[in-house]
C-alpha atoms as a PDB file:
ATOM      1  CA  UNK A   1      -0.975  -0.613   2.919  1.00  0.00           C
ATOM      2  CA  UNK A   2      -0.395  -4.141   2.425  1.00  0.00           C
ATOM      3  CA  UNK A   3      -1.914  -6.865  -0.402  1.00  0.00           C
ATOM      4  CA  UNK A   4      -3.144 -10.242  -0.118  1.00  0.00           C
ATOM      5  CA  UNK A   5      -3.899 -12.391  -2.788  1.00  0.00           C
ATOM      6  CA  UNK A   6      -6.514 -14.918  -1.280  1.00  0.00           C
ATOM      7  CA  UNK A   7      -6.906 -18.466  -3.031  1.00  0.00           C
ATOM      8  CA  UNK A   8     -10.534 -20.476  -2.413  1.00  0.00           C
ATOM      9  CA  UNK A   9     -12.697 -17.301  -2.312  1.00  0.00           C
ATOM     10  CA  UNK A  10     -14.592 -15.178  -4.425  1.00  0.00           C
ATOM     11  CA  UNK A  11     -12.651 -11.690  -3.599  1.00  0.00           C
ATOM     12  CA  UNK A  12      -9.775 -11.684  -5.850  1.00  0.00           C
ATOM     13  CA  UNK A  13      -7.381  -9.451  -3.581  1.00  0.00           C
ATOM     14  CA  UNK A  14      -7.414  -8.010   0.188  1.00  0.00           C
ATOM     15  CA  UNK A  15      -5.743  -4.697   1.613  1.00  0.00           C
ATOM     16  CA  UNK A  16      -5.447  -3.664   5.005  1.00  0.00           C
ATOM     17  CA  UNK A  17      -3.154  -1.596   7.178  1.00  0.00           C
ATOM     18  CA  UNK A  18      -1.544  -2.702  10.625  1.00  0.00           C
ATOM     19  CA  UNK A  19      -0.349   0.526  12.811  1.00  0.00           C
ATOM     20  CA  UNK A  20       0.921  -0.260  16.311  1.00  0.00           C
ATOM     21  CA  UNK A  21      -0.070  -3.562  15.969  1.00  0.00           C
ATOM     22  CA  UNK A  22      -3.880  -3.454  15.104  1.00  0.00           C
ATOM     23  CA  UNK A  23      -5.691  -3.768  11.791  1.00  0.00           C
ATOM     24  CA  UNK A  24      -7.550  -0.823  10.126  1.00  0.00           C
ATOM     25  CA  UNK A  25      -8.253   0.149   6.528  1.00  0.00           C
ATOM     26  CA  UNK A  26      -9.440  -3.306   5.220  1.00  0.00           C
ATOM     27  CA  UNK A  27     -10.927  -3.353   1.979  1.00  0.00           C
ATOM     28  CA  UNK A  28     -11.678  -6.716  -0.330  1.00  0.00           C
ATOM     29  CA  UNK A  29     -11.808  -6.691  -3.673  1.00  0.00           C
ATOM     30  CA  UNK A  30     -14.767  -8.226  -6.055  1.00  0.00           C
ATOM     31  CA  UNK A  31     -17.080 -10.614  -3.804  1.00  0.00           C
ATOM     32  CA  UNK A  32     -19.784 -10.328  -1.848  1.00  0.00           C
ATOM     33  CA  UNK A  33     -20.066  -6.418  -1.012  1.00  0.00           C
ATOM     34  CA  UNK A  34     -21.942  -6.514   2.528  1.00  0.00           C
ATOM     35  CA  UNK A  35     -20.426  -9.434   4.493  1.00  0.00           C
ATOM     36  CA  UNK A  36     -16.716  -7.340   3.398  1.00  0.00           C
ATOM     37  CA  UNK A  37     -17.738  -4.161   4.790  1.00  0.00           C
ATOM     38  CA  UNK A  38     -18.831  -6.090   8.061  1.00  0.00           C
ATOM     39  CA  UNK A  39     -16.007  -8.084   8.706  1.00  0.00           C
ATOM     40  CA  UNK A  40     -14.074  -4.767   7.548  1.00  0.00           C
ATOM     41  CA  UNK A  41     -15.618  -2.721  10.262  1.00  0.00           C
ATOM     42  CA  UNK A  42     -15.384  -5.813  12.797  1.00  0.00           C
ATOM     43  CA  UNK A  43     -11.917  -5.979  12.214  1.00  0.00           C
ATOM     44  CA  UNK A  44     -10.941  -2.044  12.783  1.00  0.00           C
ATOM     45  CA  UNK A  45      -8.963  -1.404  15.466  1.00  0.00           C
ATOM     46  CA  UNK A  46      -8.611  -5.145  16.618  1.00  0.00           C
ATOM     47  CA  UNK A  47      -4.924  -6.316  17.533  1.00  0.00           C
ATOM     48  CA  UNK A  48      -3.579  -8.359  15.007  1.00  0.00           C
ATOM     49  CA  UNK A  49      -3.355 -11.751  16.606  1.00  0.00           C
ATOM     50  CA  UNK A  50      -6.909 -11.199  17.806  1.00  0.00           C
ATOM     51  CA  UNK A  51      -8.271 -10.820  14.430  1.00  0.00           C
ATOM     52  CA  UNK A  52      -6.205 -14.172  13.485  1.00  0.00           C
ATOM     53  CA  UNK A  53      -7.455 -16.357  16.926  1.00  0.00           C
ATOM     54  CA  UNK A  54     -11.233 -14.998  15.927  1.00  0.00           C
ATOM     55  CA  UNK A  55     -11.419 -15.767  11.865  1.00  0.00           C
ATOM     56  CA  UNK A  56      -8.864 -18.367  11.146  1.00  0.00           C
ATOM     57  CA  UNK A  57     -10.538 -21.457  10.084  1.00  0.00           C
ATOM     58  CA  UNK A  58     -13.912 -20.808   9.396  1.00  0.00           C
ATOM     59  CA  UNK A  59     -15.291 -22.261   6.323  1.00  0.00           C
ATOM     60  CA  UNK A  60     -17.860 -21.029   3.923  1.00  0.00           C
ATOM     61  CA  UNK A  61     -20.174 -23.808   3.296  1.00  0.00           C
ATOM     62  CA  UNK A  62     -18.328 -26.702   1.629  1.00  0.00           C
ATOM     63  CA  UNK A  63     -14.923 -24.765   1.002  1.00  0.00           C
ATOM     64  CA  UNK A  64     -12.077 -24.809   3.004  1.00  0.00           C
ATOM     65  CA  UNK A  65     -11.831 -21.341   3.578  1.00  0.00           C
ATOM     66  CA  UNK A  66     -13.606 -18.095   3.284  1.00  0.00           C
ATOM     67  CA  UNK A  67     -13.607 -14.768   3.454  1.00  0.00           C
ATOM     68  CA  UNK A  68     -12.730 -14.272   7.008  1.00  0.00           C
ATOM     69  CA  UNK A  69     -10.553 -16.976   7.178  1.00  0.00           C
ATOM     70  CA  UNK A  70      -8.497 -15.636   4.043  1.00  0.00           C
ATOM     71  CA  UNK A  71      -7.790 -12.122   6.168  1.00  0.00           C
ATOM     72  CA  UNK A  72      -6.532 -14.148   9.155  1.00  0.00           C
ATOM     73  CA  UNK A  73      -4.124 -15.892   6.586  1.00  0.00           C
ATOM     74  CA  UNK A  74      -3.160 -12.075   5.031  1.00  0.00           C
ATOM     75  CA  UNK A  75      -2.194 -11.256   8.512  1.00  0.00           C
ATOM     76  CA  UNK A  76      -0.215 -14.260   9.306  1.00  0.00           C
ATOM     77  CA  UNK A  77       1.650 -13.942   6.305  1.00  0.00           C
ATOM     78  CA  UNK A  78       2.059 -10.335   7.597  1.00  0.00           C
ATOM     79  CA  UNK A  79       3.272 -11.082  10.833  1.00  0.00           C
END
């Protein structure tokens, strides 16, 4: 298991697994409860570099980042 600390969101910490190079077991911490367990479940199973080309760079509202965003930045700092 593997922690992110994300900066810009309202989740204060992400976890998530990579086995054979695809993401499973992600789980945010504080936040908004249903849009986490959707991305989570989006995000099973996906190659890595999949889940980065598909979330990095979107923006929630008038921030810079967001929650999706903050994952694909977890996994590039994994990779």
């Amino acid at each position: 298991m593997h922690t992110y600390k994300p900066s810009g969101i309202c989740a204060t910490q992400i976890d998530f697994d990579v086995r054979d190079g695809k993401v499973y077991d992600v789980a945010f911490t504080k936040g908004c409860p249903g849009n986490h367990l959707g991305l989570s479940s989006l995000a099973e199973g996906m190659p890595v570099a999949e889940v980065i080309r598909r979330l990095e760079g979107i923006r929630c509202g008038e921030r810079t980042t967001s929650c999706p965003d903050q994952l694909a930045q977890a996994l590039k700092e994994y990779v």
